[in-house]
Protein backbone atom coordinates (compact mmCIF):
# COMPACT_ATOMS: atom_id res chain seq x y z
CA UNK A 1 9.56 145.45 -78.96
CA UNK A 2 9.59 146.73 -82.70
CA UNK A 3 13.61 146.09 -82.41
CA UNK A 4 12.93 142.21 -81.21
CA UNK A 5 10.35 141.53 -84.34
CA UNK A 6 12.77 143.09 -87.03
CA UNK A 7 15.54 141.07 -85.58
CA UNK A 8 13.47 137.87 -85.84
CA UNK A 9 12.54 139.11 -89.76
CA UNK A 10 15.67 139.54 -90.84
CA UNK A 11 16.94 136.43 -88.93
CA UNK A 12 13.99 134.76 -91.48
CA UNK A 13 15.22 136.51 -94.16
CA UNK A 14 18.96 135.48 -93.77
CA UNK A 15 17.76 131.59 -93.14
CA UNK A 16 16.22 131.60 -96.56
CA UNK A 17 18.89 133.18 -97.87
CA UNK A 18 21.27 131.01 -96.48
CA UNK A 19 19.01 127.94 -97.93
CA UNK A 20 18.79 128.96 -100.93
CA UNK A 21 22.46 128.91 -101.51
CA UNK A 22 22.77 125.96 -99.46
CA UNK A 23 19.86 124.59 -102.53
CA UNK A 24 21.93 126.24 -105.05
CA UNK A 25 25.46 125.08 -103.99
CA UNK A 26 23.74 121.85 -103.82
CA UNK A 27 22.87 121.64 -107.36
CA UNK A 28 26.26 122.88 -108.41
CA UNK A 29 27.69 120.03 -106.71
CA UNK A 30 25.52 117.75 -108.46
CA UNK A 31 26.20 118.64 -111.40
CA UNK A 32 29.78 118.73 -111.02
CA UNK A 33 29.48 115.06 -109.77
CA UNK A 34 27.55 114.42 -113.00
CA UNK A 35 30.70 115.75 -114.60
CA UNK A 36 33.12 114.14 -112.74
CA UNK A 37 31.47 110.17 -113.75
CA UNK A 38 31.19 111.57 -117.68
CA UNK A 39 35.07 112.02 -117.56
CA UNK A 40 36.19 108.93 -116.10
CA UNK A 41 33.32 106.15 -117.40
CA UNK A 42 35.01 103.55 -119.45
CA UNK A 43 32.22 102.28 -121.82
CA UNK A 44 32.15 99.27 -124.50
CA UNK A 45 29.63 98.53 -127.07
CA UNK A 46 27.56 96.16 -126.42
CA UNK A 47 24.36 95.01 -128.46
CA UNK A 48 21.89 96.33 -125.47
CA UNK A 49 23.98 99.12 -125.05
CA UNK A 50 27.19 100.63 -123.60
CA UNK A 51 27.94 99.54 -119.54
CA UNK A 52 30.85 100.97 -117.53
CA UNK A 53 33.08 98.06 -117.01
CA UNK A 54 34.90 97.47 -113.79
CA UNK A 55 37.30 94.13 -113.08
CA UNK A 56 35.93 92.51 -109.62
CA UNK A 57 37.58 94.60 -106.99
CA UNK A 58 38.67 97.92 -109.14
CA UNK A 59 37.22 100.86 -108.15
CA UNK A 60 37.61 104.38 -110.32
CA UNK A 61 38.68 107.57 -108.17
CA UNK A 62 38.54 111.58 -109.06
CA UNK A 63 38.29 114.31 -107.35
CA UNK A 64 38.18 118.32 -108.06
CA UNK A 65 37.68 121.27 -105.49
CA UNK A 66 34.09 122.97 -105.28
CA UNK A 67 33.28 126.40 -103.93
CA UNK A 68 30.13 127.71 -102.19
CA UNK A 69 29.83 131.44 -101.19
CA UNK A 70 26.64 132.57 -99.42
CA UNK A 71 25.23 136.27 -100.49
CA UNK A 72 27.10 137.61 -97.83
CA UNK A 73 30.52 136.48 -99.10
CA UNK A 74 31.48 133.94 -96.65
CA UNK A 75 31.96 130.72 -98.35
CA UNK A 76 34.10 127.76 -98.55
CA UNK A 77 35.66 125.75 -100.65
CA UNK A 78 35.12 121.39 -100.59
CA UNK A 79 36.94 118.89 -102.32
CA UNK A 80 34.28 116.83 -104.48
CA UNK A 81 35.47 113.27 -105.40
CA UNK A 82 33.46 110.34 -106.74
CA UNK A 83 34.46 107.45 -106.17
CA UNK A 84 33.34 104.29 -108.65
CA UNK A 85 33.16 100.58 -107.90
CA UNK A 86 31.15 97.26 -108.24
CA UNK A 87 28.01 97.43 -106.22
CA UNK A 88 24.16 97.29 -106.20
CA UNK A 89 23.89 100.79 -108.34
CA UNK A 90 23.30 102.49 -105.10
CA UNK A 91 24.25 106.01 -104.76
CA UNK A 92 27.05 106.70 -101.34
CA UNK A 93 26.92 110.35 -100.41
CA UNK A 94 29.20 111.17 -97.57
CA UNK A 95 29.77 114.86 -96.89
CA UNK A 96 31.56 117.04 -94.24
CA UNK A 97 30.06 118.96 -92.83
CA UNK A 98 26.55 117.10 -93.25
CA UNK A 99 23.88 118.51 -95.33
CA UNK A 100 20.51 118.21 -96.01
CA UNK A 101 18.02 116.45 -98.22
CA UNK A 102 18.67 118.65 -101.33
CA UNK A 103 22.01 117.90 -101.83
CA UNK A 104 21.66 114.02 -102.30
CA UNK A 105 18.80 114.56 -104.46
CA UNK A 106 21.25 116.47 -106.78
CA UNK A 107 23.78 113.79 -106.65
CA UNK A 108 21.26 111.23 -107.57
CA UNK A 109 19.43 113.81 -110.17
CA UNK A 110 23.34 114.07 -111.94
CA UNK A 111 24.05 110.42 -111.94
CA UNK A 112 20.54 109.94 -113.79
CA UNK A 113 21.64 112.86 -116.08
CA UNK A 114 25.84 111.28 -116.61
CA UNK A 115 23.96 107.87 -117.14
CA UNK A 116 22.07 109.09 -119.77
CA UNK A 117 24.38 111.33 -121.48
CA UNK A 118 27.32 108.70 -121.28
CA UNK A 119 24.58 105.38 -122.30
CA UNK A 120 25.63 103.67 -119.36
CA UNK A 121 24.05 101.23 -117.16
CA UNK A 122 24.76 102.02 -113.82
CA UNK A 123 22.58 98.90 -112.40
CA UNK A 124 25.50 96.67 -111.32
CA UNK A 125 27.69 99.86 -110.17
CA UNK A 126 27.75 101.95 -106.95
CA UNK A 127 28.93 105.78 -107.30
């Protein structure tokens, strides 16, 4: 019986673990996004600001590799690539395998933060 309950502890133990490199791999990738849109935004001045300009039907493409390693040294690594065209300013997140909740709150959380650093509008763009 004792055996059973540690086994379900440490099973506990190793979730949170897991999520909070899941959480932390998360954030990495955000910010890497974030990155990723700094280094290929094409701004102009403008006299309400700067806005990333994109001819009707061009889209701007990058992509870099990403790893994740969970405290017990398995890991993988993911290719990361944003992908910038004309839209509604919406934010796309499409990952494989899924995760959860955390990770497209980063990606929105670094597009604020690129937006911001950059000065551009990214109303009339989806990333």
């Amino acid at each position: 019986m004792a055996k059973s309950k540690r086994s379900r502890i440490r099973r506990r133990f190793l979730d949170k673990r897991f999520l909070f490199v899941a959480v932390t791999a998360a954030f990495i990738a955000g910010v890497l996004s974030g990155a990723v849109i700094y280094s290929i935004a094409f701004r102009q001045t403008q006299s309400q600001g700067q806005q990333l300009l994109l001819a009707e039907g061009e889209n701007k493409t990058l992509s870099t590799k990403m790893a994740a390693v969970r405290s017990d040294g398995t890991g993988v690594i993911s290719e990361l690539m944003v992908e910038l065209e004309k839209g509604s300013g919406r934010i796309l997140v499409d990952t494989h395998p899924l995760v959860g909740f955390d990770f497209q709150y980063a990606e929105r959380t670094a597009v604020k933060v690129a937006a911001e650093i950059t000065g551009v509008a990214l109303d009339d763009d989806g990333v």
